[in-house]
N, C-alpha and C. Protein backbone atom coordinates (compact mmCIF):
# COMPACT_ATOMS: atom_id res chain seq x y z
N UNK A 1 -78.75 223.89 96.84
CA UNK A 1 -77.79 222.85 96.53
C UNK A 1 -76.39 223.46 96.57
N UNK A 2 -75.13 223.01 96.95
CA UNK A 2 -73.79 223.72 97.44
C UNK A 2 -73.47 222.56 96.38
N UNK A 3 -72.55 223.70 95.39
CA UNK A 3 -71.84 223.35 94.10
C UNK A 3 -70.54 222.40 94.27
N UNK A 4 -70.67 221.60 93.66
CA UNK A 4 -69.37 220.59 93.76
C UNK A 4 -68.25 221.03 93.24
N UNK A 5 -67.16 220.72 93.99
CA UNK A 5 -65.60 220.86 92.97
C UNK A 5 -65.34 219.86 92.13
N UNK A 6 -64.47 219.55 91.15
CA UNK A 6 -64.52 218.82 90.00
C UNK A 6 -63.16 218.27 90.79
N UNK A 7 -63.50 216.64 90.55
CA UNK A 7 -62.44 215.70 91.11
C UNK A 7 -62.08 215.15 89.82
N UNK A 8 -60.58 214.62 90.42
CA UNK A 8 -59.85 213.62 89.51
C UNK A 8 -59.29 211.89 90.04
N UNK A 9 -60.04 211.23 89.31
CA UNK A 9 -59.57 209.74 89.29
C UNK A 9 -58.50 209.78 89.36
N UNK A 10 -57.62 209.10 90.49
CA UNK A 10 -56.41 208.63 90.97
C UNK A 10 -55.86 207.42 90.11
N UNK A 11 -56.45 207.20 89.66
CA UNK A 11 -56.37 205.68 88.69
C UNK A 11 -56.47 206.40 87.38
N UNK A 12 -57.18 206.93 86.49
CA UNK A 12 -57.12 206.82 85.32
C UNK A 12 -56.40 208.60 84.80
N UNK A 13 -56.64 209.62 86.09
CA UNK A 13 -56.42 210.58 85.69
C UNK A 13 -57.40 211.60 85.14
N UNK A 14 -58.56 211.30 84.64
CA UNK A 14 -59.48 211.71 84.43
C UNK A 14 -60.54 212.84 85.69
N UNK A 15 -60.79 213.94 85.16
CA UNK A 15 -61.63 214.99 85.52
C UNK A 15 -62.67 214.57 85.73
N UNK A 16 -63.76 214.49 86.80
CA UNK A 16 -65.01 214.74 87.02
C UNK A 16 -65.77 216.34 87.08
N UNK A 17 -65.95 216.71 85.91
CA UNK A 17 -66.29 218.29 86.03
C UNK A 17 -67.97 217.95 86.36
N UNK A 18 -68.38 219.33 87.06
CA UNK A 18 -69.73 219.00 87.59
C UNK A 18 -69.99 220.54 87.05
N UNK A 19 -71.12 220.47 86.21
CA UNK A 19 -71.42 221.46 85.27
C UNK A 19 -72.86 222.22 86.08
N UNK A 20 -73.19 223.56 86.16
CA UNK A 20 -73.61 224.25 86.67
C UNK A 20 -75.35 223.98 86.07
N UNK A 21 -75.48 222.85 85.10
CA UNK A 21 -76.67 222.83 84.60
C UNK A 21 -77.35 220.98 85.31
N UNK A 22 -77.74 220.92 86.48
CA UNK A 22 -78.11 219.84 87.24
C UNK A 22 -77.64 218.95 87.53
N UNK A 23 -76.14 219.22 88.06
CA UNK A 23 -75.40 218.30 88.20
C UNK A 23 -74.83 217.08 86.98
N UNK A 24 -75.24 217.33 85.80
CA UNK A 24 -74.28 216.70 85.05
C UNK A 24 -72.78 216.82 85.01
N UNK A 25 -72.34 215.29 84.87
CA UNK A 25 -70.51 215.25 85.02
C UNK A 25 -70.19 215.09 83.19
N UNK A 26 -68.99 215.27 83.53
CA UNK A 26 -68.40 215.16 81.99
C UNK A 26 -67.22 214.53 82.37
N UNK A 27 -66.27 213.56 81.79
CA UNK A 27 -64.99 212.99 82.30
C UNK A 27 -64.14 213.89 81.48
N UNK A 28 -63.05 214.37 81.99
CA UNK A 28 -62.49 215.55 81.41
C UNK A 28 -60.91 215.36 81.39
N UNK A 29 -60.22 215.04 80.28
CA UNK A 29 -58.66 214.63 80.26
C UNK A 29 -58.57 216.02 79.33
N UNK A 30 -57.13 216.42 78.99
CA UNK A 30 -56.70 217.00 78.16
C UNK A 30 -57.61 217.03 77.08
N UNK A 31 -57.49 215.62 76.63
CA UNK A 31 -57.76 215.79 75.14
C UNK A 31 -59.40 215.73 75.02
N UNK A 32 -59.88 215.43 76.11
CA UNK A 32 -61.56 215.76 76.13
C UNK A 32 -61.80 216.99 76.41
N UNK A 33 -61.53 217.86 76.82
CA UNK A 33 -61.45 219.48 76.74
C UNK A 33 -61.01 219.77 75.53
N UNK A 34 -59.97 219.09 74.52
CA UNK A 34 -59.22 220.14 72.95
C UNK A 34 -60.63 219.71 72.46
N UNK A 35 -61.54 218.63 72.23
CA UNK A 35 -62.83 218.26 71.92
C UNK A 35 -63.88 219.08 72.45
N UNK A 36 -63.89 219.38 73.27
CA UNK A 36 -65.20 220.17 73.34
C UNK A 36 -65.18 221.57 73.26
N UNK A 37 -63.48 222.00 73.24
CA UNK A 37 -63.56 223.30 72.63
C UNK A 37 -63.54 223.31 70.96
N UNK A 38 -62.85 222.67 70.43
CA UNK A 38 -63.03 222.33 68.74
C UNK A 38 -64.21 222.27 68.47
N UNK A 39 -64.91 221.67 69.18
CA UNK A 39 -66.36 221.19 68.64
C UNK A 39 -66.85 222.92 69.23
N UNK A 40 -66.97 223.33 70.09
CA UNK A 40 -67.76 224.39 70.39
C UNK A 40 -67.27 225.44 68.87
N UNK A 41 -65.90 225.56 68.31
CA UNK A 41 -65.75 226.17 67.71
C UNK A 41 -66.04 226.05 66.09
N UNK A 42 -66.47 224.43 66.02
CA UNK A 42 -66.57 224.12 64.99
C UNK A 42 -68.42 224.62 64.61
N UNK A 43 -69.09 224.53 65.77
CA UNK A 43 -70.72 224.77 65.61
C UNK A 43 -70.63 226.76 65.92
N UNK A 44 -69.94 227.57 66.25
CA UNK A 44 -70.21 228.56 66.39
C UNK A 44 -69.53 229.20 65.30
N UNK A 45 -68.63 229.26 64.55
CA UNK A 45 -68.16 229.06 63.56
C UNK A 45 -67.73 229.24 62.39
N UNK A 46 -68.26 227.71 61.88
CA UNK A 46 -68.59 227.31 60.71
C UNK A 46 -67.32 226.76 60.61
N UNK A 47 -66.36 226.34 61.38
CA UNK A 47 -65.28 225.68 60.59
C UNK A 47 -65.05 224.11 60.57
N UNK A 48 -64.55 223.91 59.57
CA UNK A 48 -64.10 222.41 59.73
C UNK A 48 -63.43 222.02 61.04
N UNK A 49 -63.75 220.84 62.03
CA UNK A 49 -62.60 220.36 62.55
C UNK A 49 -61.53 220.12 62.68
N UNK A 50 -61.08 219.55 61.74
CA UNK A 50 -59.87 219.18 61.19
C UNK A 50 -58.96 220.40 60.68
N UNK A 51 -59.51 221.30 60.83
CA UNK A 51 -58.55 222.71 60.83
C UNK A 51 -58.17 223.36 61.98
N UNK A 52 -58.91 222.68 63.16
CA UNK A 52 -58.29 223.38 64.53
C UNK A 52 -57.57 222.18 65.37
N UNK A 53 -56.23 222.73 65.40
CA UNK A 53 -55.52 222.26 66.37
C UNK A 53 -55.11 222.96 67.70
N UNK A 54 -54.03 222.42 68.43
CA UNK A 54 -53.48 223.15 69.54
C UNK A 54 -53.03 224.68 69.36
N UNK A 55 -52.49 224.69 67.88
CA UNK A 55 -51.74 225.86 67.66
C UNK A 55 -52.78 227.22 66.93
N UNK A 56 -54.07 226.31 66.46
CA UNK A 56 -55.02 227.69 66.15
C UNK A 56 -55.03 228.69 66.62
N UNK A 57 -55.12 229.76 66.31
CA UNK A 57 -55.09 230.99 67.02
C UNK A 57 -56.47 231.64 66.75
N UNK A 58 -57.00 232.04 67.73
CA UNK A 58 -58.61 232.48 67.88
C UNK A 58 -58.30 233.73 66.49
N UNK A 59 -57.84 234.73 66.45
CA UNK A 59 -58.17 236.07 65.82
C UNK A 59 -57.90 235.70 64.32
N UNK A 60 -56.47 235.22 64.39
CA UNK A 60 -56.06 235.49 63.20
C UNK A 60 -56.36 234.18 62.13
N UNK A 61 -56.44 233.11 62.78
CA UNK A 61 -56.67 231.71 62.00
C UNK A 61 -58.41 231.66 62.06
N UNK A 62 -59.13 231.94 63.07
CA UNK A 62 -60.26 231.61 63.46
C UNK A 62 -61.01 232.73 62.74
N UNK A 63 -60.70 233.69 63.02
CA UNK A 63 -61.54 234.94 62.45
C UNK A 63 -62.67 235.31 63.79
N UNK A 64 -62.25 234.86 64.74
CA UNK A 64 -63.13 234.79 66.19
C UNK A 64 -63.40 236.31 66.53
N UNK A 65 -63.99 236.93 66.77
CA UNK A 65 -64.24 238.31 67.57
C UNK A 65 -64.55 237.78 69.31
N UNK A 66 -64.25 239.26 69.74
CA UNK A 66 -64.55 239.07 71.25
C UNK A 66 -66.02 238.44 71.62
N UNK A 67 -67.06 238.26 70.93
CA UNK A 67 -68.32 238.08 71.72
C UNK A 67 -67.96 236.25 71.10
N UNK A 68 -67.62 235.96 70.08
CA UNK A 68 -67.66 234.17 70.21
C UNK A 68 -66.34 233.68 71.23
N UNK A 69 -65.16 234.61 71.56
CA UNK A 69 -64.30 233.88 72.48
C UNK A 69 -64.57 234.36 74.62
N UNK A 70 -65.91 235.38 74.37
CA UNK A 70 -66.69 235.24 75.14
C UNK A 70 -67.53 234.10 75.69
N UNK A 71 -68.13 233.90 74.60
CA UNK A 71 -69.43 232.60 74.47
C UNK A 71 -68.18 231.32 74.84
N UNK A 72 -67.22 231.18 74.30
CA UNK A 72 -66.53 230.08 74.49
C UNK A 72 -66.02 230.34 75.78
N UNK A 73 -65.54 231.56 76.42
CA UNK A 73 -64.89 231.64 77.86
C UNK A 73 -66.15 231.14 79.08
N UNK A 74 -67.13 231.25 78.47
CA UNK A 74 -68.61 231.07 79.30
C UNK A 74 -68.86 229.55 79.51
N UNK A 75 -68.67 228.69 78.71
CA UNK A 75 -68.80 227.70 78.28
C UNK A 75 -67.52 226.69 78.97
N UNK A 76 -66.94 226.74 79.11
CA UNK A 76 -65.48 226.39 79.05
C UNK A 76 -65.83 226.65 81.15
N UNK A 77 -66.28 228.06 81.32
CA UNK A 77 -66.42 228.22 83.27
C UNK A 77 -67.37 227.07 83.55
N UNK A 78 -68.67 227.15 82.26
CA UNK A 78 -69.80 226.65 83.11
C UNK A 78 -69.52 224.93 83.43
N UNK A 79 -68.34 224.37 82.39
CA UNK A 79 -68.53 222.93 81.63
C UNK A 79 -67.85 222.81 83.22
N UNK A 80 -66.64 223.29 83.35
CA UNK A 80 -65.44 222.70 84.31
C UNK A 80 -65.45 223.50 85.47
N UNK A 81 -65.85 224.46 85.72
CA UNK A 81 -66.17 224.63 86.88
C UNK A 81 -64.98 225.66 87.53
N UNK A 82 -64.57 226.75 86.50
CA UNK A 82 -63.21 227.54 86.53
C UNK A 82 -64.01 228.77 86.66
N UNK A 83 -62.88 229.93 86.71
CA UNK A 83 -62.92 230.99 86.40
C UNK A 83 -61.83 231.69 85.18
N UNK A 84 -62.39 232.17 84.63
CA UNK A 84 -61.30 233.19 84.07
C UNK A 84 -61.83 234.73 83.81
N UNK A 85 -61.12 235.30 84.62
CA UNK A 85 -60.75 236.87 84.35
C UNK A 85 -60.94 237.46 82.98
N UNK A 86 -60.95 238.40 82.98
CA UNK A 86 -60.78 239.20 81.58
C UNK A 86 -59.64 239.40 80.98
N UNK A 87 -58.79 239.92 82.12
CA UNK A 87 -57.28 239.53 81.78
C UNK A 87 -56.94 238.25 81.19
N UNK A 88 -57.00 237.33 81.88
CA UNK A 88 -56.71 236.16 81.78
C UNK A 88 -56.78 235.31 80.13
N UNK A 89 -58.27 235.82 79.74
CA UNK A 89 -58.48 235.48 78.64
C UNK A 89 -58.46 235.92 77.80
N UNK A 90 -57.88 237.39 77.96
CA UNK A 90 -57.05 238.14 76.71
C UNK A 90 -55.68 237.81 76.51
N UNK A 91 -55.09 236.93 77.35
CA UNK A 91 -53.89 236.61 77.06
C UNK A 91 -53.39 235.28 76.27
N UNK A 92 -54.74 234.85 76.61
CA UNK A 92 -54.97 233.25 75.55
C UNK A 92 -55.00 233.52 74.18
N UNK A 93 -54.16 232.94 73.30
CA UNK A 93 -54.32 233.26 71.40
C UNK A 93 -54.62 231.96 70.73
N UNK A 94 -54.54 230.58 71.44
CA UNK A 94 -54.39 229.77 70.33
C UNK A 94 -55.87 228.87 71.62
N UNK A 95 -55.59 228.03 70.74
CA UNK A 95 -56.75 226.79 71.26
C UNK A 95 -56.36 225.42 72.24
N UNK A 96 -54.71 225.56 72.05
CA UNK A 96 -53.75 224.64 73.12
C UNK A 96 -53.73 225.48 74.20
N UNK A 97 -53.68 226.84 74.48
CA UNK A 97 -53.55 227.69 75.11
C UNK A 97 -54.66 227.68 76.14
N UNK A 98 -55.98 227.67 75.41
CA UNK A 98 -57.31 227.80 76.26
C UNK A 98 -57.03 226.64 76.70
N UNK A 99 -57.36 225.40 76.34
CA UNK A 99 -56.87 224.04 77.01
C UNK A 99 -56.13 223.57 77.84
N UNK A 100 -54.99 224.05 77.89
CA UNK A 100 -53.94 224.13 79.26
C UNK A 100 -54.32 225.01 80.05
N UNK A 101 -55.15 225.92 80.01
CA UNK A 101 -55.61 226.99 80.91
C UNK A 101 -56.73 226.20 81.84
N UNK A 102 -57.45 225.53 81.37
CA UNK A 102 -58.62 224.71 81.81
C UNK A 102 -57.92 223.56 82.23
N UNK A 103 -57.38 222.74 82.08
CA UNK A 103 -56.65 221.64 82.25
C UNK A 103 -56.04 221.82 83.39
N UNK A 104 -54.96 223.31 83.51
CA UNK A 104 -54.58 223.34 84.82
C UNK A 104 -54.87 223.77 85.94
N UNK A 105 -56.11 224.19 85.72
CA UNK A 105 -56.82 224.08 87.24
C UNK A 105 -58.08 223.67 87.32
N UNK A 106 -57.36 222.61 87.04
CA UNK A 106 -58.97 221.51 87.34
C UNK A 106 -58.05 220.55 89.06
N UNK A 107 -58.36 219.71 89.34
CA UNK A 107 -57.84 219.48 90.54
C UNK A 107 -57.06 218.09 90.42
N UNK A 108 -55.32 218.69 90.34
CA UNK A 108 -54.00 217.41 89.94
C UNK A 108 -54.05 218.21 88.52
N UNK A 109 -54.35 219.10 87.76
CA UNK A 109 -53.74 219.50 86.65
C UNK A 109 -52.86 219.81 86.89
């Protein structure tokens, strides 16, 4: 099977990410990515929702180590269909940060 690129609705703006686990789509805006990273961070964790915003910062607010902002860099390739480097994702600190990172290269980010 030859892997799909993740399209965007011309009309609503919305992401079609095509996820590496049988072709499931996810509709993917901004703020449906700050959701499924919150939520990934809220079940790996233990934190409340409502304590992570744009401006969270993985280390120092989160208490995150490298193997959960691993698991989340994994998660985040497999959902949308990106890459990120090692570099790349050592340079990310907050949770608006990872999100605009994903957001902008999805296709029209």
């Amino acid at each position: 099977m030859v892997p799909r690129s993740p399209s965007r609705d011309r009309q609503s703006g919305a992401v079609t990410a095509i996820g590496e686990t049988g072709g499931q789509q996810a509709q993917a805006d901004r703020g449906a990515i700050f959701t499924m990273v919150r939520d990934h961070l809220t079940a790996e964790l233990e934190v409340p929702a409502e304590e992570i915003t744009d401006e969270t910062r993985f280390r120092e607010d989160l208490d995150a180590d490298s193997l959960d902002l691993y698991e989340l860099v994994m998660e985040l390739e497999d959902t949308y269909g990106i890459a990120m480097s090692e570099d790349e994702a050592a340079k990310i600190e907050t949770v608006g940060a990872a999100v605009d990172f994903v957001f902008e290269r999805l296709p029209g980010g």
